[in-house]
PDB file of N, CA and C in Angstrom:
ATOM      1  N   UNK A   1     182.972  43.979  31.385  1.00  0.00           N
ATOM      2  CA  UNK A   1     181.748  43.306  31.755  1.00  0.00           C
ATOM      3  C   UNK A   1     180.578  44.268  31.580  1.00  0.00           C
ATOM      4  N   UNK A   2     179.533  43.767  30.929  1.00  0.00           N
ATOM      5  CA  UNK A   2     178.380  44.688  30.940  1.00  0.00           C
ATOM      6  C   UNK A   2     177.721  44.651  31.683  1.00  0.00           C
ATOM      7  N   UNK A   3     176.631  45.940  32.281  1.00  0.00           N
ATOM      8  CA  UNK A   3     175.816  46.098  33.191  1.00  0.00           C
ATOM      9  C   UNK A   3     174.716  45.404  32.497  1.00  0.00           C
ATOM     10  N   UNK A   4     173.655  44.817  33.506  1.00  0.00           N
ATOM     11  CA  UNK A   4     172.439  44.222  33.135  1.00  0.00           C
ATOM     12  C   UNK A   4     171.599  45.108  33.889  1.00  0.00           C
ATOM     13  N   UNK A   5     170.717  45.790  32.743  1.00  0.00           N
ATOM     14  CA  UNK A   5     169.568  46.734  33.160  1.00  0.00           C
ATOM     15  C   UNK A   5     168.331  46.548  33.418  1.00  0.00           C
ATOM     16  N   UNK A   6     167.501  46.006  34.264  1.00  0.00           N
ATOM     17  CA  UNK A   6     166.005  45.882  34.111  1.00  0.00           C
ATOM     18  C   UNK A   6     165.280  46.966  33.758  1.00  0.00           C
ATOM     19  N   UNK A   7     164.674  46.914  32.638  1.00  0.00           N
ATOM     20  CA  UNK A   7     163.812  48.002  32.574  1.00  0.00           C
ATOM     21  C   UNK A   7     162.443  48.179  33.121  1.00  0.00           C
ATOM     22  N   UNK A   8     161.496  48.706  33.190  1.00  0.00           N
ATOM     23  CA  UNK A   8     159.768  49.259  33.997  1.00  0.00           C
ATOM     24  C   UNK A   8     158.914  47.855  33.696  1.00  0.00           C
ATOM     25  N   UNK A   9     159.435  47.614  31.837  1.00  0.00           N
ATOM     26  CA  UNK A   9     158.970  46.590  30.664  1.00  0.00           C
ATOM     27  C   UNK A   9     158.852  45.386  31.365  1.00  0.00           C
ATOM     28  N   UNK A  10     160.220  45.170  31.690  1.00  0.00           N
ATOM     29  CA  UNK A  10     160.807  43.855  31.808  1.00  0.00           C
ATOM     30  C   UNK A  10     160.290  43.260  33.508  1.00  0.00           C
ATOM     31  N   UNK A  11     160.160  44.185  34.374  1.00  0.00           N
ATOM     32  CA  UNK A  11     159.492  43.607  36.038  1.00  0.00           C
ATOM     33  C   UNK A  11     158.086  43.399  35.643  1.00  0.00           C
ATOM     34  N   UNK A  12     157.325  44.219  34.783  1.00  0.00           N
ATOM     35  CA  UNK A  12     156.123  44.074  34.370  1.00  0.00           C
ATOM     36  C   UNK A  12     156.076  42.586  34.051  1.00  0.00           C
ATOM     37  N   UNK A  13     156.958  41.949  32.822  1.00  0.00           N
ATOM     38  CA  UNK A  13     157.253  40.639  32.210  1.00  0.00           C
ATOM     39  C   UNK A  13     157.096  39.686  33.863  1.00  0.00           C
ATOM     40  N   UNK A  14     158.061  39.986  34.428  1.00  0.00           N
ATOM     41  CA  UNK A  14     158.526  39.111  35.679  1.00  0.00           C
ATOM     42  C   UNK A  14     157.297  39.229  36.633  1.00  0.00           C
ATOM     43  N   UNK A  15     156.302  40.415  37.040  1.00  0.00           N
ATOM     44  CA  UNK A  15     155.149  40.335  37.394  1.00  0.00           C
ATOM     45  C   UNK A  15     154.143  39.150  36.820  1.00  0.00           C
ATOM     46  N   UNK A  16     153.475  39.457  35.428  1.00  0.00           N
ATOM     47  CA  UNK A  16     153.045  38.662  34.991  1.00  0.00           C
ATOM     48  C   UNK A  16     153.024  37.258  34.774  1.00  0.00           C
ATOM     49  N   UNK A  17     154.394  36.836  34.986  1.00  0.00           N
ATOM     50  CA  UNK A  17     154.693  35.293  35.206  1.00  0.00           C
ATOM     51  C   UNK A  17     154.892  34.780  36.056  1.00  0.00           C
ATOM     52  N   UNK A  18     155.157  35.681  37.481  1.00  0.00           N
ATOM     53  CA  UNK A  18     154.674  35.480  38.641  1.00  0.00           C
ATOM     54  C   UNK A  18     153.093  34.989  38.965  1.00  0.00           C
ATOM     55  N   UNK A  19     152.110  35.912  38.380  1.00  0.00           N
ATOM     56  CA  UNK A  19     150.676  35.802  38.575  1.00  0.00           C
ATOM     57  C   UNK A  19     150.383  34.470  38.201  1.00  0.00           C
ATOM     58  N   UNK A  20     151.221  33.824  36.905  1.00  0.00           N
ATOM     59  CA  UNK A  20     150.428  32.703  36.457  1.00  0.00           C
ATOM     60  C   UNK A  20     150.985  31.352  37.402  1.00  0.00           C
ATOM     61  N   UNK A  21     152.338  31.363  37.843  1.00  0.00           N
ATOM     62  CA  UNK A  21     153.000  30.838  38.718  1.00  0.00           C
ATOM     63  C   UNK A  21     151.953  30.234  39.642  1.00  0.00           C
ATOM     64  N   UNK A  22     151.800  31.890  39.867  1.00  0.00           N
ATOM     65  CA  UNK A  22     150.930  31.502  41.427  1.00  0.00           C
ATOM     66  C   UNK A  22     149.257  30.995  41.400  1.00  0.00           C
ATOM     67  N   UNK A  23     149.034  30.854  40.618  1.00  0.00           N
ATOM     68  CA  UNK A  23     147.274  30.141  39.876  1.00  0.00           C
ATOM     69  C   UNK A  23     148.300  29.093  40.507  1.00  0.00           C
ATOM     70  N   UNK A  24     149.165  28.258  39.740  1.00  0.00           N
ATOM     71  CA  UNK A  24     149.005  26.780  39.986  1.00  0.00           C
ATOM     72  C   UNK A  24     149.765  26.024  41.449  1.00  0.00           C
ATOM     73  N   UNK A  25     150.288  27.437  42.098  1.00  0.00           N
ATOM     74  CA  UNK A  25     150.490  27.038  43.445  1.00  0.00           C
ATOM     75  C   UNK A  25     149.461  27.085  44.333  1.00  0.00           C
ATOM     76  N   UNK A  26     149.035  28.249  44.419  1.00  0.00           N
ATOM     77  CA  UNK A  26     147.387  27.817  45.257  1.00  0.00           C
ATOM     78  C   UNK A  26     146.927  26.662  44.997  1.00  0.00           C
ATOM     79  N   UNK A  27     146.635  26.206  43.775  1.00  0.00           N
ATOM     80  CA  UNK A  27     145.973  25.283  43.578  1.00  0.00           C
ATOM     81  C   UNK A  27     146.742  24.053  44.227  1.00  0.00           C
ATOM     82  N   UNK A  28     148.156  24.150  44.160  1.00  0.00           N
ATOM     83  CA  UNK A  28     148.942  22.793  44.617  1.00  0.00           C
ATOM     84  C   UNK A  28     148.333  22.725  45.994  1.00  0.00           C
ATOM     85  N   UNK A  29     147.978  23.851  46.970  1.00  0.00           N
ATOM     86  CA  UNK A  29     148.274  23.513  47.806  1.00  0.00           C
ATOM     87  C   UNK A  29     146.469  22.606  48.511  1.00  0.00           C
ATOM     88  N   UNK A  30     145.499  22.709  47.692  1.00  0.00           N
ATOM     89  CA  UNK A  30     144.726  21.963  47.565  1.00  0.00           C
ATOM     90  C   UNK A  30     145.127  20.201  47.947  1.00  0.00           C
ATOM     91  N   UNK A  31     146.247  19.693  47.100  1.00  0.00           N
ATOM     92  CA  UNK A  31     146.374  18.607  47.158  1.00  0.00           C
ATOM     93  C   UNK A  31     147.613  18.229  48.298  1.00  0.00           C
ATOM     94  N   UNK A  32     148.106  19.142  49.171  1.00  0.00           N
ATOM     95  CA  UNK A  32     148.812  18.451  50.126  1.00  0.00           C
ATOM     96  C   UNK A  32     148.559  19.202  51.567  1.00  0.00           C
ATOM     97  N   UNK A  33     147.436  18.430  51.729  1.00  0.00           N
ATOM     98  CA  UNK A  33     146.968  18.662  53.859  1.00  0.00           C
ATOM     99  C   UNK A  33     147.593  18.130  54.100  1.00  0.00           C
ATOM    100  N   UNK A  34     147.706  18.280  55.461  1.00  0.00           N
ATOM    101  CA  UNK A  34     148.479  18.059  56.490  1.00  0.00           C
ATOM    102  C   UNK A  34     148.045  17.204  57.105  1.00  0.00           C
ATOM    103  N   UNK A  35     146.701  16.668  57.321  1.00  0.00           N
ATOM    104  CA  UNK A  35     145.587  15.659  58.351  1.00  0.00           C
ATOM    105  C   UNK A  35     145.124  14.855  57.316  1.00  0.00           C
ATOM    106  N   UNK A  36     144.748  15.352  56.363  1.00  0.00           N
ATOM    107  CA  UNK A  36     143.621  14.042  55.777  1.00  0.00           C
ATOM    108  C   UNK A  36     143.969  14.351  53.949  1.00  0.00           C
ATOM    109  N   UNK A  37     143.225  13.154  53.350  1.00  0.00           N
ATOM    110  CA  UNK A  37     143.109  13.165  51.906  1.00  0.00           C
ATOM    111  C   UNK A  37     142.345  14.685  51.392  1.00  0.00           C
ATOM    112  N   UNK A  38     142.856  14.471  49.904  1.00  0.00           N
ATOM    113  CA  UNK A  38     142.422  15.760  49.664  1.00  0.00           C
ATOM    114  C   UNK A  38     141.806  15.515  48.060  1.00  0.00           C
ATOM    115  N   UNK A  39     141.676  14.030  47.398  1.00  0.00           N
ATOM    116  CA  UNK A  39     141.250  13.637  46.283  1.00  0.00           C
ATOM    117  C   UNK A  39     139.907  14.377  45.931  1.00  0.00           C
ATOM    118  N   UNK A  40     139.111  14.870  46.596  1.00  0.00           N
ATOM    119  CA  UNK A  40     137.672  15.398  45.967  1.00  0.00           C
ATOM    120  C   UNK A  40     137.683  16.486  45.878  1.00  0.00           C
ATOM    121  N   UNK A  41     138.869  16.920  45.920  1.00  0.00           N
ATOM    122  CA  UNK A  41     139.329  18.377  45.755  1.00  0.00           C
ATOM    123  C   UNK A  41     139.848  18.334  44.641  1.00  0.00           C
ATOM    124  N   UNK A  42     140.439  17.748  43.443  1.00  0.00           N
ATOM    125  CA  UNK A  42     140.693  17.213  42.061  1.00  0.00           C
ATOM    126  C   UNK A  42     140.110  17.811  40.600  1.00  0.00           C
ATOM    127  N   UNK A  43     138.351  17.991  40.710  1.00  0.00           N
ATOM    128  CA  UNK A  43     138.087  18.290  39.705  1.00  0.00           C
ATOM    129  C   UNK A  43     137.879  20.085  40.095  1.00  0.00           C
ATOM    130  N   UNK A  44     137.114  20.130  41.198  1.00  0.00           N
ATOM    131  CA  UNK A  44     137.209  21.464  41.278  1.00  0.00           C
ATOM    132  C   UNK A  44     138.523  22.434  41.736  1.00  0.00           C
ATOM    133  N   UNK A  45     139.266  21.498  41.635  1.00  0.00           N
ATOM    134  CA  UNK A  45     141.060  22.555  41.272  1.00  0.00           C
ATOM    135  C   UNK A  45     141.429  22.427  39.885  1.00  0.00           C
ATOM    136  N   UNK A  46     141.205  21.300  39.237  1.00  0.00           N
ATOM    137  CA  UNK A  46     141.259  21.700  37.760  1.00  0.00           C
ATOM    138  C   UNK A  46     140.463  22.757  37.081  1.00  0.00           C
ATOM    139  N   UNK A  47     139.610  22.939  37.408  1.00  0.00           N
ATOM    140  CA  UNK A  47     138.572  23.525  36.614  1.00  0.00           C
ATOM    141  C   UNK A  47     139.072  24.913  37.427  1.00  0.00           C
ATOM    142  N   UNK A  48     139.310  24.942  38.392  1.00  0.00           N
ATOM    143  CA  UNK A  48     139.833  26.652  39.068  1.00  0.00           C
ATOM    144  C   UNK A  48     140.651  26.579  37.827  1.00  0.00           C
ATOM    145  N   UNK A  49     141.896  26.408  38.483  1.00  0.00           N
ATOM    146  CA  UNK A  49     143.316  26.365  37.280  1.00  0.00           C
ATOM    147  C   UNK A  49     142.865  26.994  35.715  1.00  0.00           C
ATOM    148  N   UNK A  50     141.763  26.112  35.194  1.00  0.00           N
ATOM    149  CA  UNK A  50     142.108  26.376  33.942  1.00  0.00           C
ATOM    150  C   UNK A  50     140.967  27.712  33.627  1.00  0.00           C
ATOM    151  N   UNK A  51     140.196  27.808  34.088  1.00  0.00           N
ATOM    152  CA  UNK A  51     138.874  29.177  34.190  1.00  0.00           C
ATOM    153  C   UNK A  51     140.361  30.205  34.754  1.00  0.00           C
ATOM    154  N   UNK A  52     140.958  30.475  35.473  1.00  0.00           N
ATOM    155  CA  UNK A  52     142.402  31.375  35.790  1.00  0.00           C
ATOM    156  C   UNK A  52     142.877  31.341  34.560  1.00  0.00           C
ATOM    157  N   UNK A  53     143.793  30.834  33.908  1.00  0.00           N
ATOM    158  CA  UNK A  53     144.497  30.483  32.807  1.00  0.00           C
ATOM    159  C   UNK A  53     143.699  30.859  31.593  1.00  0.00           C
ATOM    160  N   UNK A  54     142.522  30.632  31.724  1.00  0.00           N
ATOM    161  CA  UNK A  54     141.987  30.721  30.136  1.00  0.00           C
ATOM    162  C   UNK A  54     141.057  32.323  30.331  1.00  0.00           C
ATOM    163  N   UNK A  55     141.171  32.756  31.635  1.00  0.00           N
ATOM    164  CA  UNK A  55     141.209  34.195  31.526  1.00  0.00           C
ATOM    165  C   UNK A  55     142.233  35.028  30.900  1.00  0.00           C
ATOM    166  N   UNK A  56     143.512  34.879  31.743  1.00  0.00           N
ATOM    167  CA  UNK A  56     144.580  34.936  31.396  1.00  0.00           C
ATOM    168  C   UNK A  56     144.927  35.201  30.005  1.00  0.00           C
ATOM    169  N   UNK A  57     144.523  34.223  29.332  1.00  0.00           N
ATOM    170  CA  UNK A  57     144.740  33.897  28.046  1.00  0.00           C
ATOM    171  C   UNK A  57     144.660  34.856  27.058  1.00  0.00           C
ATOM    172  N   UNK A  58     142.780  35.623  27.236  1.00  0.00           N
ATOM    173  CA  UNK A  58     142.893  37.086  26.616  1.00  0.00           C
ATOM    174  C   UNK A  58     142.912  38.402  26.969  1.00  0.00           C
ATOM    175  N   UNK A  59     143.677  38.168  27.956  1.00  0.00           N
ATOM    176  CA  UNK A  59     144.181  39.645  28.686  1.00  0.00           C
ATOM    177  C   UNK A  59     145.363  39.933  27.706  1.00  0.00           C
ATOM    178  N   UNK A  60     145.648  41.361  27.263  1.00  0.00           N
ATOM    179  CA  UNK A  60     147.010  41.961  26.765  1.00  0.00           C
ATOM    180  C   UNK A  60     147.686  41.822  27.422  1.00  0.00           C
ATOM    181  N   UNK A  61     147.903  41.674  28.813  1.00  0.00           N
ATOM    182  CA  UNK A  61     149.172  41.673  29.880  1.00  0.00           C
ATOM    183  C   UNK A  61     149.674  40.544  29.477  1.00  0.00           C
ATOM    184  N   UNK A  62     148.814  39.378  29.325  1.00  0.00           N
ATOM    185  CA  UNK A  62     149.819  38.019  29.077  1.00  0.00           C
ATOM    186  C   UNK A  62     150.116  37.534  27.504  1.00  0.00           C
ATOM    187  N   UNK A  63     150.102  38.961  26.609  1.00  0.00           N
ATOM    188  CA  UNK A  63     150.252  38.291  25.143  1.00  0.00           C
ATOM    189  C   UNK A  63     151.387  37.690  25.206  1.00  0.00           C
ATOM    190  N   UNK A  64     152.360  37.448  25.999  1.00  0.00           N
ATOM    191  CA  UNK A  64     153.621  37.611  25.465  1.00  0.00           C
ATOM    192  C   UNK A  64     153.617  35.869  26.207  1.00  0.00           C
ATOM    193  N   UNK A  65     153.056  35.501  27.212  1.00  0.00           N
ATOM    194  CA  UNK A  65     152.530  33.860  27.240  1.00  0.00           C
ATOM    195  C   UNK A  65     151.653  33.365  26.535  1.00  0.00           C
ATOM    196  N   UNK A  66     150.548  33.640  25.987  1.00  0.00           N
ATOM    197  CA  UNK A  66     149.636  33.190  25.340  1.00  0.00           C
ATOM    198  C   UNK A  66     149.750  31.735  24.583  1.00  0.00           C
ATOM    199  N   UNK A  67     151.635  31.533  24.003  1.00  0.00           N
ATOM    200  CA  UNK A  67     151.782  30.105  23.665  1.00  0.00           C
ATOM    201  C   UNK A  67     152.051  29.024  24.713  1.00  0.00           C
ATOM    202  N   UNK A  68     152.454  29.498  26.157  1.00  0.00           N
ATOM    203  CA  UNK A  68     152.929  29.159  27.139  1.00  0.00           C
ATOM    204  C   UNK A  68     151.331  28.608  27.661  1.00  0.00           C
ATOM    205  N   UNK A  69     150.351  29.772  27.610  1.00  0.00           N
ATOM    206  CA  UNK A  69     148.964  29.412  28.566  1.00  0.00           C
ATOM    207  C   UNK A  69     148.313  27.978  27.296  1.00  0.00           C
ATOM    208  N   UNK A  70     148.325  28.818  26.391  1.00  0.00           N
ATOM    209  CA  UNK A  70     147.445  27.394  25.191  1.00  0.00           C
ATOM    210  C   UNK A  70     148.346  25.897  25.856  1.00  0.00           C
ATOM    211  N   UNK A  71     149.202  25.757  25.433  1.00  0.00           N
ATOM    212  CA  UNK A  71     149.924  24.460  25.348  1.00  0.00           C
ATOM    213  C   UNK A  71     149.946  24.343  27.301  1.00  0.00           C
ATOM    214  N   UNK A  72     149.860  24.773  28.108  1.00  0.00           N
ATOM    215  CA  UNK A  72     149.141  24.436  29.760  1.00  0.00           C
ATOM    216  C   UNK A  72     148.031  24.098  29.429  1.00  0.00           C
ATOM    217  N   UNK A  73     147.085  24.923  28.907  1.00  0.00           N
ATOM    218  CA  UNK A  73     145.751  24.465  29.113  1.00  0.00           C
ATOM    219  C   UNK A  73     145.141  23.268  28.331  1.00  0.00           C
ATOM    220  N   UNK A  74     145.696  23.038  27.379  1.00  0.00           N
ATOM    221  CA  UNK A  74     145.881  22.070  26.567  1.00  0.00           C
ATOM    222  C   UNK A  74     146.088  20.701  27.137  1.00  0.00           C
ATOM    223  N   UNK A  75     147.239  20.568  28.299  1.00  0.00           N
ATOM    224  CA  UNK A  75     147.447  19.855  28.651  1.00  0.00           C
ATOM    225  C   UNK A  75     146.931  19.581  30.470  1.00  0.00           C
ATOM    226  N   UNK A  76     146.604  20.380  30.671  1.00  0.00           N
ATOM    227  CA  UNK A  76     145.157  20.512  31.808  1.00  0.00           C
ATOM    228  C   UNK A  76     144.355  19.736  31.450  1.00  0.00           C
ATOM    229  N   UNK A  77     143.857  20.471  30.269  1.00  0.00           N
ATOM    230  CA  UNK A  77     142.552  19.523  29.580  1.00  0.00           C
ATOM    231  C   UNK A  77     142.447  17.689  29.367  1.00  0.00           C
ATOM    232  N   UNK A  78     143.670  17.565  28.924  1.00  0.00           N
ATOM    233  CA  UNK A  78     143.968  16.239  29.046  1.00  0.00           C
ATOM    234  C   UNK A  78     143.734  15.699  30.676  1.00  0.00           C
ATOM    235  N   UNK A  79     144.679  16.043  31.149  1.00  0.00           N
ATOM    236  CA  UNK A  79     144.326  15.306  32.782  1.00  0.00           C
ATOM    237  C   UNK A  79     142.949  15.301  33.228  1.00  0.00           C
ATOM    238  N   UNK A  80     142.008  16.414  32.316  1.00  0.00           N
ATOM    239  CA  UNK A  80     141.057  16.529  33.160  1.00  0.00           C
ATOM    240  C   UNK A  80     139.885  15.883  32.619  1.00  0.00           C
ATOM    241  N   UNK A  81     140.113  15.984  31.360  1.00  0.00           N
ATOM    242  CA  UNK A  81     139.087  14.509  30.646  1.00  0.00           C
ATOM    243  C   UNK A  81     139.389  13.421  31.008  1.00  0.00           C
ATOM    244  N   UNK A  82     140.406  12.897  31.573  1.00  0.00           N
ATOM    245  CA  UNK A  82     140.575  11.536  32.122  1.00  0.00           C
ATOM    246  C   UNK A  82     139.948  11.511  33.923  1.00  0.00           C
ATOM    247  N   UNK A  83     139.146  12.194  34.116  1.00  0.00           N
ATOM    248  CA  UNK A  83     138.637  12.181  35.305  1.00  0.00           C
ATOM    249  C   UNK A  83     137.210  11.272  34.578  1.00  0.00           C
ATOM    250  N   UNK A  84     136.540  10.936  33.816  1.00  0.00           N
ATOM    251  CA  UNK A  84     135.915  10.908  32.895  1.00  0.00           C
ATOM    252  C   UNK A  84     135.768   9.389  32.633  1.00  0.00           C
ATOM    253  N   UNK A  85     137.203   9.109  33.176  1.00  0.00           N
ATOM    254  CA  UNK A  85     137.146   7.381  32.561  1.00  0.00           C
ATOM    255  C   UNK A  85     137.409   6.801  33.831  1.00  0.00           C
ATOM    256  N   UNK A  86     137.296   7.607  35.050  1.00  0.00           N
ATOM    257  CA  UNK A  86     138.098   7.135  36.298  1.00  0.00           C
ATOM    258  C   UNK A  86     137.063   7.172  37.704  1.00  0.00           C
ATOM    259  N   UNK A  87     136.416   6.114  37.721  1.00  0.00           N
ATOM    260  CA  UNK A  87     135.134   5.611  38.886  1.00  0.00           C
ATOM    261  C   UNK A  87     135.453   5.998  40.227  1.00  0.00           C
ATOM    262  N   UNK A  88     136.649   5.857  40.376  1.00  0.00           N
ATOM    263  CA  UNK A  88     137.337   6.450  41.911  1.00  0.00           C
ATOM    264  C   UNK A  88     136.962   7.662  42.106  1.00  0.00           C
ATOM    265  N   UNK A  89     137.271   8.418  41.587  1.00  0.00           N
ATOM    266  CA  UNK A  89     137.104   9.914  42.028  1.00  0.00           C
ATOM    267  C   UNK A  89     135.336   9.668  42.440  1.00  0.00           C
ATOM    268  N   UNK A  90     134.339   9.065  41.412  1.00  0.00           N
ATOM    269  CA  UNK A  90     133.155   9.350  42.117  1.00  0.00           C
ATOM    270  C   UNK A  90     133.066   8.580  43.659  1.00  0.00           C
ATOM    271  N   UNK A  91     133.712   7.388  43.704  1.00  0.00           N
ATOM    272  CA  UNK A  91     133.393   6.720  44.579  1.00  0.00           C
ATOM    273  C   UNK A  91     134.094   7.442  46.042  1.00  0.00           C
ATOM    274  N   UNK A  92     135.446   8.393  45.619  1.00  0.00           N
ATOM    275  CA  UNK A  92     135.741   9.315  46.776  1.00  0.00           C
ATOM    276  C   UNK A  92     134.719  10.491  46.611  1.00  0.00           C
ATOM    277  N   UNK A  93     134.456  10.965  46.192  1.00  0.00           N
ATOM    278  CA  UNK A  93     132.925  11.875  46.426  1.00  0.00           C
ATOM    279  C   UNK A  93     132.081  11.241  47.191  1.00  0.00           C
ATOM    280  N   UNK A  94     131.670  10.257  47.162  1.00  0.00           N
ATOM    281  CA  UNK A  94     130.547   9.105  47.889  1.00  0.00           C
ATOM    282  C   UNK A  94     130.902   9.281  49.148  1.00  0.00           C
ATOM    283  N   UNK A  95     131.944   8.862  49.340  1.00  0.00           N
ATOM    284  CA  UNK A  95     132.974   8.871  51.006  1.00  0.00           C
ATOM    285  C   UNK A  95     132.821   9.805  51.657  1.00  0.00           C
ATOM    286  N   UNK A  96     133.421  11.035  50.706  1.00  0.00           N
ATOM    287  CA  UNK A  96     133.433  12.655  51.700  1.00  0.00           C
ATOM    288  C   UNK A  96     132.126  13.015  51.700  1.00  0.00           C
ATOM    289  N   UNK A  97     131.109  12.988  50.866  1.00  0.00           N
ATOM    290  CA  UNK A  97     129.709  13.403  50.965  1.00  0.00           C
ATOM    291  C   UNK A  97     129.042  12.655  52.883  1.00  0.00           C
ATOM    292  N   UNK A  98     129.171  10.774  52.229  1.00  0.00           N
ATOM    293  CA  UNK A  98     128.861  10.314  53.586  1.00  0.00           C
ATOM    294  C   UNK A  98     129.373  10.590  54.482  1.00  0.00           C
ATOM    295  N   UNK A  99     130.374  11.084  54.767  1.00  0.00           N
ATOM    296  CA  UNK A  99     131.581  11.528  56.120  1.00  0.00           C
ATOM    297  C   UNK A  99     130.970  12.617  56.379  1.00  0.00           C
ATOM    298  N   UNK A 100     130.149  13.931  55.641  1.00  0.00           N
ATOM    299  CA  UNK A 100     130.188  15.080  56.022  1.00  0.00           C
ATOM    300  C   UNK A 100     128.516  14.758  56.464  1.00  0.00           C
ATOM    301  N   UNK A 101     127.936  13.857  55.911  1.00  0.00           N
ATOM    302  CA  UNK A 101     126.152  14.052  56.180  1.00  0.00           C
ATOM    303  C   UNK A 101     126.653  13.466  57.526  1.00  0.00           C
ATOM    304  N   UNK A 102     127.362  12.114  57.971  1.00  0.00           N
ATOM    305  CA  UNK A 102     127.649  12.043  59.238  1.00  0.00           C
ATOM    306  C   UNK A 102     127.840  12.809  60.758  1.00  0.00           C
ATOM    307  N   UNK A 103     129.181  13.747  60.141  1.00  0.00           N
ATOM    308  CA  UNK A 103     129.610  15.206  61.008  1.00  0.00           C
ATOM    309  C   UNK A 103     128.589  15.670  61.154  1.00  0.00           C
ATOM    310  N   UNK A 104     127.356  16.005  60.283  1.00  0.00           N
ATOM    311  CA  UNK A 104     126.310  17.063  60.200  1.00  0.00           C
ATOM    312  C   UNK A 104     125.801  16.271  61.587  1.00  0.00           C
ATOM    313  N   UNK A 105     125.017  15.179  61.099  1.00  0.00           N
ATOM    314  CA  UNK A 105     124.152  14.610  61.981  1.00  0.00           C
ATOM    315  C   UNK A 105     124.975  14.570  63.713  1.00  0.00           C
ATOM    316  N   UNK A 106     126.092  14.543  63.824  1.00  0.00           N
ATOM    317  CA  UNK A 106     126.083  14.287  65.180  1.00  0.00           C
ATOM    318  C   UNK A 106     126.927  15.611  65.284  1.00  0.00           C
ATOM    319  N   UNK A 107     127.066  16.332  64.765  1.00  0.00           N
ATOM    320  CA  UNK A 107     127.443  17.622  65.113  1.00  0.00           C
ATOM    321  C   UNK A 107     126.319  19.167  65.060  1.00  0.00           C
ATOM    322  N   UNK A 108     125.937  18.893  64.510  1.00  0.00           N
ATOM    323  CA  UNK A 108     124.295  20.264  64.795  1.00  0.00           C
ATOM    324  C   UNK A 108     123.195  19.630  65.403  1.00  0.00           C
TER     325      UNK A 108
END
């Protein structure tokens, strides 16, 4: 049976794909509170996500994803132009905006 060696190279590898991992878990955790909706939180977690990722993209640390980040962001992009054709999301902006000028007013 052969020994399996990690080399300095290779945790570096396992670092780095950790980092990108974790861009899109933070971001998950945007969409699941515990108390309330979290829909107007949507475009500005896409747009985190992919400004992360498309940093990412030309760093040397991640040449070795670079086909992995294109074809994500690629397909980011898609979900996120379809915010575009979709009236809800403004009309939940409308909601949380009025909910928060509300809080304001009877809370300060």
């Amino acid at each position: 049976m052969d020994i399996i060696t990690i080399k300095a190279q290779d945790w570096k590898h396992v670092n780095n794909a950790q980092m990108i991992i974790l861009d899109m878990s933070n971001i998950q955790h945007l969409f699941s509170p515990e108390n309330h909706p979290m829909l107007w939180h949507a475009i500005p977690a896409f747009e985190e996500l992919l400004s992360a990722w498309e940093e990412k993209l030309v760093m040397d640390k991640y040449t070795l994803y670079q086909n992995t980040l294109d074809h994500s962001i690629d397909k980011l992009k898609k979900y996120y132009h379809k915010f575009d054709q979709k009236d809800v999301y403004v009309l939940i902006l409308g909601i949380k905006l009025f909910n928060s000028a509300i809080w304001y007013t009877n809370y300060t």
